[in-house]
N, C-alpha and C. Protein backbone atom coordinates (compact mmCIF):
# COMPACT_ATOMS: atom_id res chain seq x y z
N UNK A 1 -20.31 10.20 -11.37
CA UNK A 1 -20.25 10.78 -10.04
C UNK A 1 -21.50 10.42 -9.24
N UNK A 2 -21.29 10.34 -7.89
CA UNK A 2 -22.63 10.56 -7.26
C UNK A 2 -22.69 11.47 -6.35
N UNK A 3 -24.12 11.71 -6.15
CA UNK A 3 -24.38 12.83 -4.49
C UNK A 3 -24.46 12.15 -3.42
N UNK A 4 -23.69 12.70 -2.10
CA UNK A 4 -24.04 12.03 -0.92
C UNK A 4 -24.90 13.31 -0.82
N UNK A 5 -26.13 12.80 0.18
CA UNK A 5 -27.45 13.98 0.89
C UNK A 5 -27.11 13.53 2.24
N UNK A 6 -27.09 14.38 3.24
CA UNK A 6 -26.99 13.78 4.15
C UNK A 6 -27.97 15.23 4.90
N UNK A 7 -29.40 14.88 5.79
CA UNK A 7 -29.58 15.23 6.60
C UNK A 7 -29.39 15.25 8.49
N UNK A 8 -28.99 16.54 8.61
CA UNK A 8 -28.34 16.74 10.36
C UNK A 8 -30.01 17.49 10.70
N UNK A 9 -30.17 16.66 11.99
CA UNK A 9 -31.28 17.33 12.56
C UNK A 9 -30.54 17.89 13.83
N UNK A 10 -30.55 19.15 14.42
CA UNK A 10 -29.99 19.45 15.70
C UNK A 10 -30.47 19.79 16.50
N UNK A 11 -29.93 19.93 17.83
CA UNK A 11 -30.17 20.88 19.21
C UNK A 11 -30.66 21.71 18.57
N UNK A 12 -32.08 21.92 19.58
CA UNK A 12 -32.39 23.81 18.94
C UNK A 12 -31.69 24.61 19.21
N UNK A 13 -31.57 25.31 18.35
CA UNK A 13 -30.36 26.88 18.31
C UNK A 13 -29.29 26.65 18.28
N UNK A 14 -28.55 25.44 17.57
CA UNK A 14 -27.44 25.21 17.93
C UNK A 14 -26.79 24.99 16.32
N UNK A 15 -27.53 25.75 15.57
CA UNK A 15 -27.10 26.36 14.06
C UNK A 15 -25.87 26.90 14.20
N UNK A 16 -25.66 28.12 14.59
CA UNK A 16 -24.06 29.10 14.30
C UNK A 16 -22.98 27.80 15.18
N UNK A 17 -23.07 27.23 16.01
CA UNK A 17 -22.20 26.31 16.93
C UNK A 17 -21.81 25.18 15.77
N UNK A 18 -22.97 24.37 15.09
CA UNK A 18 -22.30 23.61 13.84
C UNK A 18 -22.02 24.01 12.73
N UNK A 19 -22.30 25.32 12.49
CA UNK A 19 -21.38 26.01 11.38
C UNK A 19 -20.41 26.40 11.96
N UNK A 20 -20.01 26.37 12.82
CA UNK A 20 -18.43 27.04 12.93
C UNK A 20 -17.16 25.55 13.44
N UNK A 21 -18.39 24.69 13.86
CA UNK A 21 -17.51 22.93 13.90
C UNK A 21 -17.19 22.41 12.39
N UNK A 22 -18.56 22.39 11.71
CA UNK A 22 -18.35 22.08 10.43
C UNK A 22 -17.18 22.77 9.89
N UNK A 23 -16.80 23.85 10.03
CA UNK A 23 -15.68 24.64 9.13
C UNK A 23 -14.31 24.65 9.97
N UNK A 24 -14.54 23.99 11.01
CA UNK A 24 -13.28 23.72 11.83
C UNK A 24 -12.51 22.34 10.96
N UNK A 25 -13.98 21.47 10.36
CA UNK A 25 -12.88 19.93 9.72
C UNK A 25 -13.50 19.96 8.60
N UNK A 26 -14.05 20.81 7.83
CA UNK A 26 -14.38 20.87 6.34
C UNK A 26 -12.82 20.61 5.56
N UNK A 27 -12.02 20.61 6.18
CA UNK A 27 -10.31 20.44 5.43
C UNK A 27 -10.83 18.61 5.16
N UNK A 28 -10.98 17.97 6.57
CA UNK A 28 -11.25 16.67 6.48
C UNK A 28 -11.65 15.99 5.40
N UNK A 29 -12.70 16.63 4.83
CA UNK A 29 -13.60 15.92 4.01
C UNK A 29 -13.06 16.40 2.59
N UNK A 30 -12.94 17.87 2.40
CA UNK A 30 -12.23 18.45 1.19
C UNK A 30 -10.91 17.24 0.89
N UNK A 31 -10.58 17.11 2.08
CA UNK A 31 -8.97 16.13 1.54
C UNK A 31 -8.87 14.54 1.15
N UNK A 32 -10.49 14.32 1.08
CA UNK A 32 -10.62 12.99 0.99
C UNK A 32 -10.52 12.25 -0.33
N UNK A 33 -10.14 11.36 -0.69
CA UNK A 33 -9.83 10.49 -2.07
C UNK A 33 -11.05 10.47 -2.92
N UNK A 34 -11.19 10.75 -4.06
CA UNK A 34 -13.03 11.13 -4.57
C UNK A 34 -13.80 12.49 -4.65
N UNK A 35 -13.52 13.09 -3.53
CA UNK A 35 -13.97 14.31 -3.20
C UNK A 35 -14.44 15.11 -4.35
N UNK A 36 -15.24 15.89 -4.62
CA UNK A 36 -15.00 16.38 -5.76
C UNK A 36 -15.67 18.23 -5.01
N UNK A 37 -16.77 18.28 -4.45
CA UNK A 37 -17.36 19.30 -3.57
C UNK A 37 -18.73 19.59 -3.09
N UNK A 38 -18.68 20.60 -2.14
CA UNK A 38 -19.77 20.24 -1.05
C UNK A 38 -20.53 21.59 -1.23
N UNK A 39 -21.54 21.22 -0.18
CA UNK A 39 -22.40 22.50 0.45
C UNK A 39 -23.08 22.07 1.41
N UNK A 40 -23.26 22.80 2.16
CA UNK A 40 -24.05 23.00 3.52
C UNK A 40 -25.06 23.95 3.84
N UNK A 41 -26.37 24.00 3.68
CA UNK A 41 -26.90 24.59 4.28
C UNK A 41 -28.16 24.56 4.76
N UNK A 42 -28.72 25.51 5.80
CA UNK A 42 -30.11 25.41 6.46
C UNK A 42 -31.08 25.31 5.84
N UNK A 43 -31.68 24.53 5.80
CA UNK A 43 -33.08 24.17 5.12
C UNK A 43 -33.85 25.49 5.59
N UNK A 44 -34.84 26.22 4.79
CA UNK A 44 -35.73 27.01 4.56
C UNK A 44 -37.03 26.70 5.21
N UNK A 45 -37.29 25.82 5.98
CA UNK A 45 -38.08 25.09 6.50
C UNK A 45 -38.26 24.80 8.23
N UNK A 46 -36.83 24.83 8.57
CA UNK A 46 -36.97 24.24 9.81
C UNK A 46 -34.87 24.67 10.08
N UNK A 47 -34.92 25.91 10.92
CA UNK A 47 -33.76 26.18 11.08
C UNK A 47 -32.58 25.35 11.51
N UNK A 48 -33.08 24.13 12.13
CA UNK A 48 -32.39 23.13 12.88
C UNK A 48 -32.29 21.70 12.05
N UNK A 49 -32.35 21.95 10.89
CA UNK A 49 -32.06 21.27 9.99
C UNK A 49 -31.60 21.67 8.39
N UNK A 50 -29.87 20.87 8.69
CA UNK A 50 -29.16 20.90 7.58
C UNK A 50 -28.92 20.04 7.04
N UNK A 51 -28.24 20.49 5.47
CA UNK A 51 -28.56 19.43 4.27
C UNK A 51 -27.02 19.57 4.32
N UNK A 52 -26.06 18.99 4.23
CA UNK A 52 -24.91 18.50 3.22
C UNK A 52 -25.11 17.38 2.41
N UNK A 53 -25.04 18.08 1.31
CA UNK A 53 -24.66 17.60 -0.28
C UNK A 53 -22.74 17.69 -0.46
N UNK A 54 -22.52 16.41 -1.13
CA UNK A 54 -21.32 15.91 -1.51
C UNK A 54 -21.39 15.44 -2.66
N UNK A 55 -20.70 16.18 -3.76
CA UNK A 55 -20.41 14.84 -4.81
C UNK A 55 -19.22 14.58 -4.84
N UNK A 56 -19.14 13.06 -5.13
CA UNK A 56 -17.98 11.95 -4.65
C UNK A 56 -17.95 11.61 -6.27
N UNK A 57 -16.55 11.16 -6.54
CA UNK A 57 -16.20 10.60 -7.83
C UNK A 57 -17.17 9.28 -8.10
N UNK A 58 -17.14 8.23 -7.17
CA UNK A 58 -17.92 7.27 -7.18
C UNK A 58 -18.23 6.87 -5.94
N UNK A 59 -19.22 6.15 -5.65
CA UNK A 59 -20.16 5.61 -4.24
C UNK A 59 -19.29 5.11 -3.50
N UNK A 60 -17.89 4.53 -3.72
CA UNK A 60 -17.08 3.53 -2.99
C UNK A 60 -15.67 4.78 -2.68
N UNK A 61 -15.71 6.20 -3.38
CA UNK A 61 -14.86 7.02 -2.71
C UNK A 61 -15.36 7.08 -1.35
N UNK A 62 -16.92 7.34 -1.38
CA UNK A 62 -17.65 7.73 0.06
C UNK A 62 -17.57 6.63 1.12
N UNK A 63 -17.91 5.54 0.71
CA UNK A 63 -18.63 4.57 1.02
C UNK A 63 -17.35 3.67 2.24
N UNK A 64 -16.42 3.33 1.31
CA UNK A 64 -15.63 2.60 1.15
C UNK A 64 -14.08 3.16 1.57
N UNK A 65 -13.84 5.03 1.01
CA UNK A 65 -12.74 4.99 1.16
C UNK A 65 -13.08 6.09 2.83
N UNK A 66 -13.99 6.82 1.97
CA UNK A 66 -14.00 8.29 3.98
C UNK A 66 -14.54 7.62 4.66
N UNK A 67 -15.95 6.82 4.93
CA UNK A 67 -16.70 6.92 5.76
C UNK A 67 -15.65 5.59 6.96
N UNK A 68 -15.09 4.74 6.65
CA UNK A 68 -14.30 3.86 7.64
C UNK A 68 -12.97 4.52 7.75
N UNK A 69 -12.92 5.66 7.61
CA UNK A 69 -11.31 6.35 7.85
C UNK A 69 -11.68 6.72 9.32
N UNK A 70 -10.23 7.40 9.31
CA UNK A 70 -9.62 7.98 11.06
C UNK A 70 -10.26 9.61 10.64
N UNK A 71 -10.42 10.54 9.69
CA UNK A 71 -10.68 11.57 9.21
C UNK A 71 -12.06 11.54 8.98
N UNK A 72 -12.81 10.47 8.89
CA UNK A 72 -14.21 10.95 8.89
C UNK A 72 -14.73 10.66 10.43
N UNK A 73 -13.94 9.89 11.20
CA UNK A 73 -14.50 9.32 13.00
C UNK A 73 -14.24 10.96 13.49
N UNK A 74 -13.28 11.69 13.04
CA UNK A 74 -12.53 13.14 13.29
C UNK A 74 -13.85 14.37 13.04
N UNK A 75 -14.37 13.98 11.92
CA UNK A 75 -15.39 14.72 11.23
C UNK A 75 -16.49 14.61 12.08
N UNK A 76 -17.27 13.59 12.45
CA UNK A 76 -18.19 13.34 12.64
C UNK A 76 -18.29 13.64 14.02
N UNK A 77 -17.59 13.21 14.44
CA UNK A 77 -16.86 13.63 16.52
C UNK A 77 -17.17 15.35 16.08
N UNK A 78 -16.51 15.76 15.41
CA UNK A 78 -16.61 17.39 16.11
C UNK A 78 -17.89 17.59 16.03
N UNK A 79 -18.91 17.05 14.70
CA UNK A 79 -20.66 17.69 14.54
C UNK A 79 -21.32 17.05 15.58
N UNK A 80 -21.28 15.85 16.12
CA UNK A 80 -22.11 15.14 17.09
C UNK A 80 -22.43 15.64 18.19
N UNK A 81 -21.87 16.56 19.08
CA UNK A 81 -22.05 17.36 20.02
C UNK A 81 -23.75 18.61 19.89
N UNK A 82 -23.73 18.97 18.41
CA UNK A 82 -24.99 19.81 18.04
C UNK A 82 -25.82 18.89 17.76
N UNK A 83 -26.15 17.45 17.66
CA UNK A 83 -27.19 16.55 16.13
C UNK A 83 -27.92 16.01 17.68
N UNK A 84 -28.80 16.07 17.16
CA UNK A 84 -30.33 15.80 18.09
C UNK A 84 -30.13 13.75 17.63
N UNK A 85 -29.89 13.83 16.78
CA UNK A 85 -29.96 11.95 16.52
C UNK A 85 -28.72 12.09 15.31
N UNK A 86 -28.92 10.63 15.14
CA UNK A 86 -28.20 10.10 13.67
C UNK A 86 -28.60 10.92 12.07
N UNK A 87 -27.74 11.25 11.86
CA UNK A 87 -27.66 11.71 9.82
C UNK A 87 -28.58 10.63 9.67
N UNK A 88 -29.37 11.50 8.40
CA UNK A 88 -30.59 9.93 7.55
C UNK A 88 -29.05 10.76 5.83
N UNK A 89 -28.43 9.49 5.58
CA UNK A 89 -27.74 9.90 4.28
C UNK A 89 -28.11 8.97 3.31
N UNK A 90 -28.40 9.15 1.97
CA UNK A 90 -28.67 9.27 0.97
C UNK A 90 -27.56 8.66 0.22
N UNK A 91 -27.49 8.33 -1.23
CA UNK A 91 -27.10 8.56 -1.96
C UNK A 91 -27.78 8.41 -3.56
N UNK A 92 -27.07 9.63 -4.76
CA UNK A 92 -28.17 9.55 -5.82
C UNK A 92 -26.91 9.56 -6.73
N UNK A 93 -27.15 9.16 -7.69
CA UNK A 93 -26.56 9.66 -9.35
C UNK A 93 -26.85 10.87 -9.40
N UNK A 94 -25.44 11.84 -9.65
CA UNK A 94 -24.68 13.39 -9.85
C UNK A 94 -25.66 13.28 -11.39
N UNK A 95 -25.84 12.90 -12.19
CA UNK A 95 -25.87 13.59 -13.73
C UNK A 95 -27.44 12.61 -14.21
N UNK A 96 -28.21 12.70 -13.33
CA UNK A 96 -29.58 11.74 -13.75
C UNK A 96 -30.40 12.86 -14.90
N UNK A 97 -30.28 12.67 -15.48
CA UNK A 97 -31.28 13.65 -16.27
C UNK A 97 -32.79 12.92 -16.61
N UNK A 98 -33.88 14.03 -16.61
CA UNK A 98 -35.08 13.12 -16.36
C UNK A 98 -35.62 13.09 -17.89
């Protein structure tokens, strides 16, 4: 498996507005080929910045099968309205043990 990280930096104060977009197309991403599950939340640090974490069956579920779909252009359209710039996303190995 791997993790997608994906940091959203946003509009100030515009936290409760992308939690309630995010959960408008969280179906989107839940329904995607790979999927396996997510989380979202506010960094402890800086209210206007959130973390979604994804683990994907493999890099090319993410990569290859959501991110050039009609369901992730769907996804991304509804959060873009709150994001101050572009996602910085990541990806790591789900099971790295050190």
């Amino acid at each position: 498996m791997v993790t997608e990280l994906a940091l959203f930096r946003l509009e100030t104060g515009s936290g409760p507005a992308f939690e309630a977009a995010f959960s408008s197309v969280a179906s989107l991403l839940m329904d995607a080929d790979g999927y396996v599950r997510h989380r979202l939340v506010p960094t402890l640090d800086d209210a206007d910045l959130y973390l979604l974490q994804v683990e994907w069956r493999d890099l090319a579920a993410h990569t290859v099968g959501f991110e050039p779909s009609d369901a992730h252009a769907r996804f991304i359209a509804a959060l873009e309205p709150m994001l101050a710039g572009a996602p910085i996303v990541v990806h790591v190995p789900t099971d790295q043990r050190s």
